[in-house]
PDB file of N, CA and C in Angstrom:
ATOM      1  N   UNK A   1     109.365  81.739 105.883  1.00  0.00           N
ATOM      2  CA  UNK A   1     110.475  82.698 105.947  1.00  0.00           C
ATOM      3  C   UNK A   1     111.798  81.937 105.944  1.00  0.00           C
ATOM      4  N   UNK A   2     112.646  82.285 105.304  1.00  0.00           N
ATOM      5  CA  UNK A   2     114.281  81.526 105.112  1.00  0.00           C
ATOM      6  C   UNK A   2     115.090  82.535 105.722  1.00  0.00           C
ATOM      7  N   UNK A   3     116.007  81.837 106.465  1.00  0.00           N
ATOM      8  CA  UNK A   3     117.093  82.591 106.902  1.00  0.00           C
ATOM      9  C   UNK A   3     118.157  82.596 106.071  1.00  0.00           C
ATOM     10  N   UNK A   4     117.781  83.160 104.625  1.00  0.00           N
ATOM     11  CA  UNK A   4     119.310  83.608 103.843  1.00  0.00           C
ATOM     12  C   UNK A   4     119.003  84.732 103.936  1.00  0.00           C
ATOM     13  N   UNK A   5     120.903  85.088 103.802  1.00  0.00           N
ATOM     14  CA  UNK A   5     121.317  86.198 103.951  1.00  0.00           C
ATOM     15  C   UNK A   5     120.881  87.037 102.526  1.00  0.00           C
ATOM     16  N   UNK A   6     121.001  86.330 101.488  1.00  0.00           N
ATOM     17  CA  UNK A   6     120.884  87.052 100.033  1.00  0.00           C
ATOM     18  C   UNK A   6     119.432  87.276 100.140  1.00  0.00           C
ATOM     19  N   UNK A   7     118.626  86.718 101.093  1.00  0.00           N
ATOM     20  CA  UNK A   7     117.045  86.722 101.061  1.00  0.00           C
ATOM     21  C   UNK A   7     116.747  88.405 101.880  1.00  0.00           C
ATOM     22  N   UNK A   8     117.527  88.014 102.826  1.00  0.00           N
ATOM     23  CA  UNK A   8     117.436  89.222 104.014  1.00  0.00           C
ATOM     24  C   UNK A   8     117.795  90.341 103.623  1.00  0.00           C
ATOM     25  N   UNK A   9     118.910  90.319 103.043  1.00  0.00           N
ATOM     26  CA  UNK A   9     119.636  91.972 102.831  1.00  0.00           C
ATOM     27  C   UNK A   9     118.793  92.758 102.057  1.00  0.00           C
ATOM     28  N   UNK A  10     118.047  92.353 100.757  1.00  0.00           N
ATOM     29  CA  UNK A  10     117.305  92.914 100.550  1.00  0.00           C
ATOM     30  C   UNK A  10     115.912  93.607 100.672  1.00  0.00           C
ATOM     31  N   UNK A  11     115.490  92.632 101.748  1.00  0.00           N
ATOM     32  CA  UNK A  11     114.244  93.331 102.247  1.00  0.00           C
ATOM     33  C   UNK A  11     114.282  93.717 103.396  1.00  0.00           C
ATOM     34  N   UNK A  12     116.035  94.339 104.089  1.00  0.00           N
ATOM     35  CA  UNK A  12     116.217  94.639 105.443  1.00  0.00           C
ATOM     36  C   UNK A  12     116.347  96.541 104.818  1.00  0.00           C
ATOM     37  N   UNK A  13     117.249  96.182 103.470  1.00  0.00           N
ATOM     38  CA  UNK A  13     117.468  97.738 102.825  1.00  0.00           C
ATOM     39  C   UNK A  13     115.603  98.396 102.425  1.00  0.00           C
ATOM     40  N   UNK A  14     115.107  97.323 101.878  1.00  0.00           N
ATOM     41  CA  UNK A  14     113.591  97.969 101.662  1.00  0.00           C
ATOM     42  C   UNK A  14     113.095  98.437 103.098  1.00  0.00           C
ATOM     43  N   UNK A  15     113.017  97.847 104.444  1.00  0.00           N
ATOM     44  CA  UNK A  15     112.583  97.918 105.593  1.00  0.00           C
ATOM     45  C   UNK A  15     113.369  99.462 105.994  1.00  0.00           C
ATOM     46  N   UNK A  16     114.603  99.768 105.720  1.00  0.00           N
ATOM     47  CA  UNK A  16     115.530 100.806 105.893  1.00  0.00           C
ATOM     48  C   UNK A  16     114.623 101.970 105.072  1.00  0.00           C
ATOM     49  N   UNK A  17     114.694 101.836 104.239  1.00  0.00           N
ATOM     50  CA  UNK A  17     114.097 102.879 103.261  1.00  0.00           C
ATOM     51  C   UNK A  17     112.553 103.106 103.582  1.00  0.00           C
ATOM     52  N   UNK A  18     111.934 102.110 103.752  1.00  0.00           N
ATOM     53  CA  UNK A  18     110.612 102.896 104.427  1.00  0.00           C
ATOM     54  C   UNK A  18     110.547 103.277 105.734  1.00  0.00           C
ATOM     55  N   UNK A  19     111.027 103.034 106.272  1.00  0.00           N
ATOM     56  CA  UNK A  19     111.557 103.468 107.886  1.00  0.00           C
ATOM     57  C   UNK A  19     112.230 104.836 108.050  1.00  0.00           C
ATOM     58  N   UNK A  20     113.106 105.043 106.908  1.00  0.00           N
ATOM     59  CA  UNK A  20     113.306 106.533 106.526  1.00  0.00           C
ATOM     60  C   UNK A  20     112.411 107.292 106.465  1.00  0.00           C
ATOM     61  N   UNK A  21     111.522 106.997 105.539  1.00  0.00           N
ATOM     62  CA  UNK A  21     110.818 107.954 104.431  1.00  0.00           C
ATOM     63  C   UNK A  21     109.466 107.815 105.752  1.00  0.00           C
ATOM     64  N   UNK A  22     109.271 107.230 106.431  1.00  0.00           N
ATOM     65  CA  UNK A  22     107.770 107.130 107.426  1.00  0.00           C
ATOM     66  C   UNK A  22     108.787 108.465 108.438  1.00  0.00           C
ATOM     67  N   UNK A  23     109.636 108.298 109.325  1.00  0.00           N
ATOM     68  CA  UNK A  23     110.370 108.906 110.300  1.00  0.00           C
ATOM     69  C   UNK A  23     110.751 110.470 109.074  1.00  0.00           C
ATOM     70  N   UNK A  24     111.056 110.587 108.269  1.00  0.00           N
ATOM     71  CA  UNK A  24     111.305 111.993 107.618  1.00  0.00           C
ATOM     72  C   UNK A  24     109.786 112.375 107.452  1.00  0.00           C
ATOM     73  N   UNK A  25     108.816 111.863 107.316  1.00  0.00           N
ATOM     74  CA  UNK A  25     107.711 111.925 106.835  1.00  0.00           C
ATOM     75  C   UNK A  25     107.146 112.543 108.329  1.00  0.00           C
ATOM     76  N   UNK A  26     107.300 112.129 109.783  1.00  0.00           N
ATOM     77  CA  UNK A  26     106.488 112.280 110.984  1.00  0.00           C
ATOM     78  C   UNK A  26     107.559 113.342 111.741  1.00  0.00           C
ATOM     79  N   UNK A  27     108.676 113.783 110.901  1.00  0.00           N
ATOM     80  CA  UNK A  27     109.320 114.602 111.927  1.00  0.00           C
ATOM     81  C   UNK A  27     108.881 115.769 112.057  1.00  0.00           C
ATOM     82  N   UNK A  28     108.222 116.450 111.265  1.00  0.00           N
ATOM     83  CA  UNK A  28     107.736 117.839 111.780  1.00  0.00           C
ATOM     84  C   UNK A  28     106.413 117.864 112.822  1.00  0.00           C
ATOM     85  N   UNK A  29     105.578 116.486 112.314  1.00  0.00           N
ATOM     86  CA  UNK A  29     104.375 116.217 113.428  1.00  0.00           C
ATOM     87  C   UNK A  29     105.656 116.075 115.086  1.00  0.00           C
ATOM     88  N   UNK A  30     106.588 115.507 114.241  1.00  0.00           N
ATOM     89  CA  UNK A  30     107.242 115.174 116.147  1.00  0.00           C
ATOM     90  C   UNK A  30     107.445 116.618 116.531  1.00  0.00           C
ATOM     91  N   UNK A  31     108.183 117.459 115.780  1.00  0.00           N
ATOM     92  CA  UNK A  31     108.638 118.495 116.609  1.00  0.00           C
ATOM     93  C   UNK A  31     107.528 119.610 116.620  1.00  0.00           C
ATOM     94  N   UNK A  32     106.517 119.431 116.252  1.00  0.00           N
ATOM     95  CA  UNK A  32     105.144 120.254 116.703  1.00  0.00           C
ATOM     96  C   UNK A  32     104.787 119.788 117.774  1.00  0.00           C
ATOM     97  N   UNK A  33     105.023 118.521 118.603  1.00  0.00           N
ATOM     98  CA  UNK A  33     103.935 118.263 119.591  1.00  0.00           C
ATOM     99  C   UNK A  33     105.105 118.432 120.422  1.00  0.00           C
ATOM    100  N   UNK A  34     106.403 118.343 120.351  1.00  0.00           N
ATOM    101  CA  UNK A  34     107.298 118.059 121.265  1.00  0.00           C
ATOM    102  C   UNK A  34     107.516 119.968 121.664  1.00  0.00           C
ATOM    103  N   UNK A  35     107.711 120.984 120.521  1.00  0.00           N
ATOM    104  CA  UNK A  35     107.707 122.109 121.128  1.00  0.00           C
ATOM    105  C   UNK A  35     106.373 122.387 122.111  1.00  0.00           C
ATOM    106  N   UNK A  36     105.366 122.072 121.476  1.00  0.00           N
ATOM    107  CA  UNK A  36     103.652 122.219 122.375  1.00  0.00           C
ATOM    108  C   UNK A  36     104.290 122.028 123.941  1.00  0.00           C
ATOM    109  N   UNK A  37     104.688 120.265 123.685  1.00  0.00           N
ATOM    110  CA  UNK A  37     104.414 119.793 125.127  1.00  0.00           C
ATOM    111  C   UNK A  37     105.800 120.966 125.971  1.00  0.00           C
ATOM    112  N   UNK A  38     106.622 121.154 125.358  1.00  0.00           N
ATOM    113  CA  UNK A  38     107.949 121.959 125.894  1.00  0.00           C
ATOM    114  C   UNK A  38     107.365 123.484 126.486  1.00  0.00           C
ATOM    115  N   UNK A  39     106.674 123.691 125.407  1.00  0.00           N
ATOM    116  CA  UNK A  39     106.385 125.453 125.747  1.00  0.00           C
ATOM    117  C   UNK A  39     105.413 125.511 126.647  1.00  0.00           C
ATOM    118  N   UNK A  40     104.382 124.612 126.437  1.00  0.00           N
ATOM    119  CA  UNK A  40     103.053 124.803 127.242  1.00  0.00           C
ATOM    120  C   UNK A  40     103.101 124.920 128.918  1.00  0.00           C
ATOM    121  N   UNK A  41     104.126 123.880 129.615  1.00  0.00           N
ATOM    122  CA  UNK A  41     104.463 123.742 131.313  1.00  0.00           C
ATOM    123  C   UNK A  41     105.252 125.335 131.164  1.00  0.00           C
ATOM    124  N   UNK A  42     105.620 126.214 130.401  1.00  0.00           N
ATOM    125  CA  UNK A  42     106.612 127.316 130.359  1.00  0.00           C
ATOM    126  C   UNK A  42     105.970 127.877 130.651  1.00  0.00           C
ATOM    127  N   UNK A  43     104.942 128.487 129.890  1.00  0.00           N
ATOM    128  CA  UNK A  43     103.829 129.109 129.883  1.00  0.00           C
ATOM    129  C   UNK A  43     102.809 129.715 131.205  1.00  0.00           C
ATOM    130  N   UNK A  44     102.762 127.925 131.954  1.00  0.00           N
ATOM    131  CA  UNK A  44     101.812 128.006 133.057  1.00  0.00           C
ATOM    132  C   UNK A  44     102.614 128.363 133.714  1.00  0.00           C
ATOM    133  N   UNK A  45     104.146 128.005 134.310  1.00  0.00           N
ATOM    134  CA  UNK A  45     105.093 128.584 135.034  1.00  0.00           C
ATOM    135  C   UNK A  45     104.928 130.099 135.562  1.00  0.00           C
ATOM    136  N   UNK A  46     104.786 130.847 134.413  1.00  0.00           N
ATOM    137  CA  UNK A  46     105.494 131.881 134.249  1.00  0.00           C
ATOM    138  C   UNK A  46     104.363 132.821 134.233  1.00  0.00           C
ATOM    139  N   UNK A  47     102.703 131.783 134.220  1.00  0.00           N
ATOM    140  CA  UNK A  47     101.426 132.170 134.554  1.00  0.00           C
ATOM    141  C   UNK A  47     100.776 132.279 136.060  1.00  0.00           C
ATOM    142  N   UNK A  48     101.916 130.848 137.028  1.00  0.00           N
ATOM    143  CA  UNK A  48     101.527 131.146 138.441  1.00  0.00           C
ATOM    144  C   UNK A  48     102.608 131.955 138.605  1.00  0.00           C
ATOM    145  N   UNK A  49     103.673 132.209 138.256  1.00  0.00           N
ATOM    146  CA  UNK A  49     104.848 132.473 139.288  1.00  0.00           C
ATOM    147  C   UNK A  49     104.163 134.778 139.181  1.00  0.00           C
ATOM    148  N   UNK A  50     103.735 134.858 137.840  1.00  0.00           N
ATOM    149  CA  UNK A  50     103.079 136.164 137.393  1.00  0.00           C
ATOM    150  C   UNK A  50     102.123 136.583 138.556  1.00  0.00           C
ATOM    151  N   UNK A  51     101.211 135.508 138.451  1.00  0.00           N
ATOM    152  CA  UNK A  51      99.975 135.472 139.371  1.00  0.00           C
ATOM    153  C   UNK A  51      99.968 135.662 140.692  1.00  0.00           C
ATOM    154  N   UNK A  52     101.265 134.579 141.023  1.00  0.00           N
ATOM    155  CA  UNK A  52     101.830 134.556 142.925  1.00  0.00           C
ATOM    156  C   UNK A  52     101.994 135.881 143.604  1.00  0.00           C
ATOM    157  N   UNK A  53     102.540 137.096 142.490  1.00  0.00           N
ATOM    158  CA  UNK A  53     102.614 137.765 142.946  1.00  0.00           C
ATOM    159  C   UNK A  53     102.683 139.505 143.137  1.00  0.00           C
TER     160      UNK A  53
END
């Protein structure tokens, strides 16, 4: 591995661009598990607090 810069920039922009395209690629898996994990503690909440009483 060489530490030039003319070496680097270009495979820092390739590293950029698949790093995009992986992260645009996993964002709807993110915000499926992230609403799940969000709604699901809501859910049980609102399942004891129903239940309590």
């Amino acid at each position: 591995m060489s530490n030039n810069v003319a070496d680097m920039a270009p495979r820092a922009a390739h590293t950029a661009k698949s790093f995009r395209r992986a992260f645009s690629a996993a964002r709807p898996v993110a915000t499926t598990t992230w609403t799940t994990i969000t709604t699901t503690p809501v859910k049980t909440m609102k399942v004891k607090m129903g239940g309590s009483r």
